[in-house]
Protein backbone atom coordinates (compact mmCIF):
# COMPACT_ATOMS: atom_id res chain seq x y z
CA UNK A 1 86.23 124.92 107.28
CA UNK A 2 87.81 125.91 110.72
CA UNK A 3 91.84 126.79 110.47
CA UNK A 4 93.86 123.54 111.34
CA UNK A 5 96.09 123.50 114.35
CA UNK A 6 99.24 124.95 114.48
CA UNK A 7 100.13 121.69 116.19
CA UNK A 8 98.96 118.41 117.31
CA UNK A 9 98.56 117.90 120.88
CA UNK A 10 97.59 114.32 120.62
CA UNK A 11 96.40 111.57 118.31
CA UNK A 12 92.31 112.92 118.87
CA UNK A 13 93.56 116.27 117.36
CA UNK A 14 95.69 114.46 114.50
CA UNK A 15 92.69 111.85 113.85
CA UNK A 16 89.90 114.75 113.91
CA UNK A 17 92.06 116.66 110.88
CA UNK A 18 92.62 113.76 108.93
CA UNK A 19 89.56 112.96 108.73
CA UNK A 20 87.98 115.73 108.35
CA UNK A 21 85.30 116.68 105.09
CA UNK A 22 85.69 119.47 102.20
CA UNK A 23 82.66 120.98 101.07
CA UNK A 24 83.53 119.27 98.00
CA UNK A 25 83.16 115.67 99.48
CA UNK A 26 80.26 116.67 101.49
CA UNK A 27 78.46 117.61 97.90
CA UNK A 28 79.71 114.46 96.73
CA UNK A 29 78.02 112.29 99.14
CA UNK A 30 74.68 114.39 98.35
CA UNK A 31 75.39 113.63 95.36
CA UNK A 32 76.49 109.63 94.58
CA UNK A 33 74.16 107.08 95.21
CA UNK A 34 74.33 103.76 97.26
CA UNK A 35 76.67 102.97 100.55
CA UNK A 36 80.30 102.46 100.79
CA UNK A 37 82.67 99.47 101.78
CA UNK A 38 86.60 99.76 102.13
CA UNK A 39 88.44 97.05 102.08
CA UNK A 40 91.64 96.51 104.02
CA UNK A 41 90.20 99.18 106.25
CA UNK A 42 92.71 98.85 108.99
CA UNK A 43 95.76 100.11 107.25
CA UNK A 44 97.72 103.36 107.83
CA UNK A 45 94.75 105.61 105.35
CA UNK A 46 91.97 103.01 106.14
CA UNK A 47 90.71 104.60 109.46
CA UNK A 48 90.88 108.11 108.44
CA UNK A 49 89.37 107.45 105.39
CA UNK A 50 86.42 105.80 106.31
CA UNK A 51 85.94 108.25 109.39
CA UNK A 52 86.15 111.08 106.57
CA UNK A 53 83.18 109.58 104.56
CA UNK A 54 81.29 108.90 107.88
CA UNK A 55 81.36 112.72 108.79
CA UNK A 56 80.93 114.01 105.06
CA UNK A 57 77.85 111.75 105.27
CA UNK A 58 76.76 113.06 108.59
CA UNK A 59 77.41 116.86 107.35
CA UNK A 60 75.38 116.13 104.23
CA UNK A 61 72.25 115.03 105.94
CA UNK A 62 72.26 111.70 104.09
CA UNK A 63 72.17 108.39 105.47
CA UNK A 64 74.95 106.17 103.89
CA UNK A 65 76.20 102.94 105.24
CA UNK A 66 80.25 103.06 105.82
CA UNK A 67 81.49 99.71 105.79
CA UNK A 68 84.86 99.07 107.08
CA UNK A 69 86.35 95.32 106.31
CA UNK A 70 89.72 93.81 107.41
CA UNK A 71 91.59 91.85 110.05
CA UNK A 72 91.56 93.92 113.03
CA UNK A 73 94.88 92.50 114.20
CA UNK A 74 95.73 96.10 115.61
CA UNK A 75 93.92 96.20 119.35
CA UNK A 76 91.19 98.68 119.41
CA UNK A 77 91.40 100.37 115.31
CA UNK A 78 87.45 97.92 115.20
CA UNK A 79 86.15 99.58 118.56
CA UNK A 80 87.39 102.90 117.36
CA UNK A 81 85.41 102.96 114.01
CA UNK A 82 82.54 101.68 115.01
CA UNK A 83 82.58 104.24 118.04
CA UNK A 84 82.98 106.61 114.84
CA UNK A 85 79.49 105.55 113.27
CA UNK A 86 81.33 103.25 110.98
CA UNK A 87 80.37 99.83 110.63
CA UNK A 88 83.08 96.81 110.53
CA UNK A 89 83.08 93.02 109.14
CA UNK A 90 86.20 90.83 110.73
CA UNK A 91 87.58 88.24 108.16
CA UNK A 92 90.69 87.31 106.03
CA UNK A 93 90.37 88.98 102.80
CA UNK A 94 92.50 85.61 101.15
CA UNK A 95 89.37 83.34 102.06
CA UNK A 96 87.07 83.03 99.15
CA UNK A 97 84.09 82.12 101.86
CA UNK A 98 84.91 84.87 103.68
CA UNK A 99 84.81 87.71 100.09
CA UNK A 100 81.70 85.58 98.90
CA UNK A 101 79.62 86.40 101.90
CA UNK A 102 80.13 90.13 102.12
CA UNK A 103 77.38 92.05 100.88
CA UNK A 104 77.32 93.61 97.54
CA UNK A 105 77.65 97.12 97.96
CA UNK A 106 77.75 99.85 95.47
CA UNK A 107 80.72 101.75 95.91
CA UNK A 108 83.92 99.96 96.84
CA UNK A 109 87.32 101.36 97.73
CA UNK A 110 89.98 98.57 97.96
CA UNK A 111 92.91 99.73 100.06
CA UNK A 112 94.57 96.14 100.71
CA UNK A 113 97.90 95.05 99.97
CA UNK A 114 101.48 93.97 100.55
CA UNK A 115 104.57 95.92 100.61
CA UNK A 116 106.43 95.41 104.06
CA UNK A 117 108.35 91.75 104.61
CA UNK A 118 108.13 91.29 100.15
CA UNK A 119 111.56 89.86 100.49
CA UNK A 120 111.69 86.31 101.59
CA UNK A 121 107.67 86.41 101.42
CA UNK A 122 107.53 86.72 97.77
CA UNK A 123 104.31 84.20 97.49
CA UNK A 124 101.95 86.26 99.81
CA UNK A 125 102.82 89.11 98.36
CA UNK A 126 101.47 87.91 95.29
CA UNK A 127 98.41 86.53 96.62
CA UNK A 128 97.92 89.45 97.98
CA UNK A 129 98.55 92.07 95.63
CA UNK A 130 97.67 89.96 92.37
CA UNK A 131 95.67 87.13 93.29
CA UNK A 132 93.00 88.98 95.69
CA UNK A 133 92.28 91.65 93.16
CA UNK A 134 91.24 89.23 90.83
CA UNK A 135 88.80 87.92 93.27
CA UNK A 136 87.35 91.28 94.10
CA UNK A 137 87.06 92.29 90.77
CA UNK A 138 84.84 89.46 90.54
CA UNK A 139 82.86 89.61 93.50
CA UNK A 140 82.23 93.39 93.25
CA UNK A 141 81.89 93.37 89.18
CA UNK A 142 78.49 95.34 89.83
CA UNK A 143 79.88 97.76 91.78
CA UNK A 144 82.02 101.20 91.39
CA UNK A 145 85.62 100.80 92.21
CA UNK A 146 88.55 102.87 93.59
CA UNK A 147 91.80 100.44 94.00
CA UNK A 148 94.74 101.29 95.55
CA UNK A 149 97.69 101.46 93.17
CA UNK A 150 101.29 102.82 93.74
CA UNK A 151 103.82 105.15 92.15
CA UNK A 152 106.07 102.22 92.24
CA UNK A 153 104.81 100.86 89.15
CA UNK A 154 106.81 103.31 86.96
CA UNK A 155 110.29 103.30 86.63
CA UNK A 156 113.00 106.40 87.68
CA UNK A 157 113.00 109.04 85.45
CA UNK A 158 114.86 111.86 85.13
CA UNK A 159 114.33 114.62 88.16
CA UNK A 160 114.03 116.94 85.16
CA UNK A 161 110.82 115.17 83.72
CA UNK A 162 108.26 116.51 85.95
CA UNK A 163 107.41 113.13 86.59
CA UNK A 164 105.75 109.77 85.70
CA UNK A 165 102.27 110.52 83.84
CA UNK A 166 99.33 107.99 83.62
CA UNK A 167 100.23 106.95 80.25
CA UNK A 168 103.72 106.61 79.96
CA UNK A 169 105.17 103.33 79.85
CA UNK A 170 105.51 101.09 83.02
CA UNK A 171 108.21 99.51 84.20
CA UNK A 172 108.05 98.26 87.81
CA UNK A 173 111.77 97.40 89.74
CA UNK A 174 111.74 94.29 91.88
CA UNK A 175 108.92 92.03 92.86
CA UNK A 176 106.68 94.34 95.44
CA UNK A 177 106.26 97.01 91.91
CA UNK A 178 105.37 93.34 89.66
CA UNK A 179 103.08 92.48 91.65
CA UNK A 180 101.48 96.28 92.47
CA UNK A 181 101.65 95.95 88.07
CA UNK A 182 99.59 92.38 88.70
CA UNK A 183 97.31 94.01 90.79
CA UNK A 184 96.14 96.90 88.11
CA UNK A 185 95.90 94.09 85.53
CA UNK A 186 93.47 92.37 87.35
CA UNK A 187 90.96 95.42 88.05
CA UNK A 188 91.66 96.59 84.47
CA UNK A 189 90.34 93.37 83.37
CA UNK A 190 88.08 93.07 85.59
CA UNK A 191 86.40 96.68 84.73
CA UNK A 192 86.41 95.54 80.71
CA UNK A 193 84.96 92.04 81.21
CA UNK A 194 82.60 93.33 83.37
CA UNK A 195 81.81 96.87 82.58
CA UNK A 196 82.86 98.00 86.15
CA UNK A 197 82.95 101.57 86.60
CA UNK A 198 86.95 101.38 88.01
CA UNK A 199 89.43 103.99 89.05
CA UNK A 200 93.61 102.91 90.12
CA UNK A 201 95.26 105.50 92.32
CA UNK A 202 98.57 105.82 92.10
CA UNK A 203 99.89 107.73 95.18
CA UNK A 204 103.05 108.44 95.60
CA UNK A 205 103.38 109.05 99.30
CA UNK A 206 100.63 109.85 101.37
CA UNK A 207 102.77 111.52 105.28
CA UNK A 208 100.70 112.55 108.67
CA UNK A 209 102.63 112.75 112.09
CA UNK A 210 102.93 109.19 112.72
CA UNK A 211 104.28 108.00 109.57
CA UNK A 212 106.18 108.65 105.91
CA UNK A 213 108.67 109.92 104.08
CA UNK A 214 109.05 113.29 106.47
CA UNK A 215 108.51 111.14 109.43
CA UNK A 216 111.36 108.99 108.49
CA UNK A 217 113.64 111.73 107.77
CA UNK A 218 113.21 113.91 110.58
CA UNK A 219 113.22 111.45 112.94
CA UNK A 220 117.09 110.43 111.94
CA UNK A 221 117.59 114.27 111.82
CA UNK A 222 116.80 114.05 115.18
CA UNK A 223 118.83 110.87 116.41
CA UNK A 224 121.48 112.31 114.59
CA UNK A 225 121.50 109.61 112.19
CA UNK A 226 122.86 110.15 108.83
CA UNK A 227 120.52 110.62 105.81
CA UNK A 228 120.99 109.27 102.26
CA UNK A 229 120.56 110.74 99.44
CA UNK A 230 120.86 108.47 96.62
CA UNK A 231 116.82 108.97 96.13
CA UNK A 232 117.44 112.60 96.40
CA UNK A 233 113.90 113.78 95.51
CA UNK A 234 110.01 112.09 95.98
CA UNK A 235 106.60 113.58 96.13
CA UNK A 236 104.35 114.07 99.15
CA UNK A 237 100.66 114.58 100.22
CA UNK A 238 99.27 115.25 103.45
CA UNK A 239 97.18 111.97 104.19
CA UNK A 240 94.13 114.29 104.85
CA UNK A 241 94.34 115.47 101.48
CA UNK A 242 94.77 111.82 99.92
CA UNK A 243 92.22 111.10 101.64
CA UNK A 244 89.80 113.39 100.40
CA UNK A 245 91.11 113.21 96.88
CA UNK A 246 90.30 109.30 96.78
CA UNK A 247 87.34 109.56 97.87
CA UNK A 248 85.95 112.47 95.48
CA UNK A 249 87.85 109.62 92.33
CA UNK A 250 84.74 107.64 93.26
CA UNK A 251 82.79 110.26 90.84
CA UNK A 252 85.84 109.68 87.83
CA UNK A 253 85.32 106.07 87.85
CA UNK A 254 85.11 104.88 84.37
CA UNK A 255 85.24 101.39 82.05
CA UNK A 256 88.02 100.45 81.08
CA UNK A 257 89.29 101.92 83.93
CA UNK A 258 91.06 105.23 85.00
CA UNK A 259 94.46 105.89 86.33
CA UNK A 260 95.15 108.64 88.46
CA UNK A 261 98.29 109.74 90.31
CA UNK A 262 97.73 111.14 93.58
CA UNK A 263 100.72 113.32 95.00
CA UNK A 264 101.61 117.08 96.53
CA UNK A 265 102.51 119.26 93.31
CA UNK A 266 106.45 119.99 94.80
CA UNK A 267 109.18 117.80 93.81
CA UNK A 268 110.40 117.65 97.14
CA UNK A 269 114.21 117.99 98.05
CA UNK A 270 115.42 115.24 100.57
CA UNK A 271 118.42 117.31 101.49
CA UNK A 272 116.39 120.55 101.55
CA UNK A 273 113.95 119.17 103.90
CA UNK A 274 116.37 117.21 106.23
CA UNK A 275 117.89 120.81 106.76
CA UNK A 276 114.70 122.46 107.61
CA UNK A 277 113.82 119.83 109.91
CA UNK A 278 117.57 120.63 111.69
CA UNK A 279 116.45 124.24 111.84
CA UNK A 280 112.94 123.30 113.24
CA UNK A 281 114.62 120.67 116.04
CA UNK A 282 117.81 122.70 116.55
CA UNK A 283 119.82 119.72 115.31
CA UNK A 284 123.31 119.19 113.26
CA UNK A 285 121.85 117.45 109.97
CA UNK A 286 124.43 114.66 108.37
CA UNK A 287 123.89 113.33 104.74
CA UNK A 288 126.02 111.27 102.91
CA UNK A 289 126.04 109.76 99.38
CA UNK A 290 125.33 111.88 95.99
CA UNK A 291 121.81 112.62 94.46
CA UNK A 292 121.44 110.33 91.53
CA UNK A 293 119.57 112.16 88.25
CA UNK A 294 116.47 110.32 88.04
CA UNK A 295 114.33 108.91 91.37
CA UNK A 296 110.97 107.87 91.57
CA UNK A 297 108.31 110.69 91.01
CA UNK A 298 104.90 111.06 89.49
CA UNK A 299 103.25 113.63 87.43
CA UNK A 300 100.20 114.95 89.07
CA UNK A 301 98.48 117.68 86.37
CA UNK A 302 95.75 115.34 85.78
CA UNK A 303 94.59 114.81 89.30
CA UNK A 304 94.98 118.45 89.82
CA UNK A 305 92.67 119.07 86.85
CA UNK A 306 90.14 116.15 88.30
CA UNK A 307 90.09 116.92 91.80
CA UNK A 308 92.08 119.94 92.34
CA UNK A 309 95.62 121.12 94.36
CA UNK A 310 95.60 119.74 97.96
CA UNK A 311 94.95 121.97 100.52
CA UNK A 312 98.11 121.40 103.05
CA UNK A 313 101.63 123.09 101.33
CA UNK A 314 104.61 121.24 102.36
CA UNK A 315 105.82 123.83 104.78
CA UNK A 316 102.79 123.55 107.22
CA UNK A 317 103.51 119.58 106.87
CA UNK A 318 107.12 119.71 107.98
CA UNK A 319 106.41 122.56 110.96
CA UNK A 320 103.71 119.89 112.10
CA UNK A 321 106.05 116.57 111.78
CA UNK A 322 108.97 118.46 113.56
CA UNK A 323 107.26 119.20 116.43
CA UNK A 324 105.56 115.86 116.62
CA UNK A 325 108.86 113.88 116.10
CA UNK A 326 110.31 116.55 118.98
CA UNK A 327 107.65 115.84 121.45
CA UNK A 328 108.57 112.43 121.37
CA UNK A 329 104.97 111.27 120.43
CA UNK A 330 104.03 107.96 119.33
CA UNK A 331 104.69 106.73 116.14
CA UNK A 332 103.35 103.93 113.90
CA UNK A 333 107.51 102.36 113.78
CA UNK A 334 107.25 101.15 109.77
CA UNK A 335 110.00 103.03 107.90
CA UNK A 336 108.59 103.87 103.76
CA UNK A 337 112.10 102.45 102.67
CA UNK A 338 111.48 105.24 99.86
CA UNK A 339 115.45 105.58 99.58
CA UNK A 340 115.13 102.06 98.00
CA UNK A 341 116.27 102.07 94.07
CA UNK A 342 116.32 97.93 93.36
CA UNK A 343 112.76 97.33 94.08
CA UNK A 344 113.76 95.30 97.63
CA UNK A 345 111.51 95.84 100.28
């Protein structure tokens, strides 16, 4: 593979990296049979991800049908993929018509959901993360399936734990977590009633230049804003990497299904980072409030054994997101709220 930039100029460079193949998912898609559709394909991972399986395809020499599905509220994301070899279906996932006529294809990865709004829009965000999964399930019972899951279905733990693993118990905080809980009970059940080959990916958070966890803190670094650190510690993984490591699940997919966390290896420091993003910026970092002993954090030896270590350390992240947030480049404007401890979102 050719060295990544030491910056991004733009968002070509930034979309060209995270999307771009391992030799590992290249071999895959030798490798696996039958085309691919993501759903919710027009998310904040969506676009790179499909335009990562396009190109692994294309550097493979095989001839796989990517299949992107969503709204396309967001002007030009449709024109974009399909300009990218991928091909697109417009419709609202919540219409039954709409899931019955897509075609039956034989590897699905489900990226849709609800986190953003939850409060006051408790109902949709139930339909959407409890009621649709049931309905895919369904629909795609002959299929092999990779569904979106989230840390947030474990509770705190102790920063000294190492982190939530697979099967320790869960116990999601507020509504949003419930109904991320509702949505792995309805592809587990789906993948025992039906047989269906199923894996749910727990990541825990997924950061490029536009958007996350570092985005959010170095941009108040740099308005001077002050930083909290209550949630003193979380995990991170370069979206490339996430990516890439979802995809390549497609070959762990089992009955009754997997679970698989998906994170950097570092239990990252809020405080420590906010002050290297100063030092990067040249800016006076202010924090206030005291780091409680337990946050939310995931395990991620398992994945590491499956799939292994991502290939982008935290450092090279941070350099990258400083001198994004410093040029004043565009960002996606959706804070992560990960500082949030009740579950409100």
């Amino acid at each position: 593979m050719k060295a990544y930039p030491n910056y991004f100029a733009d968002e070509s460079q930034l979309e060209e990296a995270l999307s771009r193949p391992t030799p590992s998912l290249i071999r895959m898609m030798e490798e696996i049979e039958g085309d691919l559709l993501l759903l919710g394909v027009s998310g904040k991972i969506g676009v790179s991800m499909a335009r990562m399986a396009k190109r692994a395809c294309s550097e493979a020499g095989v001839n796989k049908r990517i299949i992107g599905v969503a709204r396309f509220s967001e002007k030009g994301q449709r024109v974009f993929l399909e300009d990218s070899g991928v091909e697109t279906i417009k419709g609202n996932l919540l219409d039954i018509n709409f899931i019955k006529s897509l075609p039956e294809i034989e590897n699905v990865i489900y990226l849709a959901g609800m986190k953003f709004g939850t409060e006051g829009n408790e109902s949709f965000t139930w339909a959407m993360n409890s009621f649709l999964p049931g309905l895919i399930a369904e629909k795609f019972k002959k299929s092999r399936m990779v569904a979106f899951s989230t840390g947030c279905v474990y509770p705190l733990v102790k920063i000294s734990s190492g982190g939530s693993r697979e099967m320790d118990i869960l116990e999601p905080i507020g509504e949003y977590a419930q109904s991320c809980l509702g949505r792995e009970r309805l592809f587990e059940y789906g993948s025992i009633k039906n047989g269906t080959p199923t894996v749910l990916i727990r990541l825990n958070y997924a950061v490029e230049m536009r958007y996350g966890v570092l985005v959010d803190i170095a941009t108040k670094v740099h308005n001077q804003d002050s930083i909290d650190l209550t949630m003193g510690y979380v995990n991170v993984i370069w979206q490339g990497d996430a990516n890439e490591m979802v995809l390549r699940s497609l070959q762990h997919c089992e009955s009754p299904a997997e679970h698989l966390n998906i994170s950097g290896s570092n239990l990252v420091s809020v405080a420590e980072v906010a002050k290297k993003f100063g030092t990067l910026m040249g800016k006076e970092v202010k924090l206030h409030g005291t780091e409680s002993d337990s946050a939310l954090l995931v395990n991620v030896t398992k994945s590491i054994e499956l799939l292994g270590k991502p290939s982008i350390g935290l450092d090279q992240v941070i350099e990258w997101t400083a001198t994004w947030i410093r040029s004043n480049k565009r960002l996606l404007g959706k804070s992560t709220h990960f500082e949030v401890r009740d579950g409100k979102y």
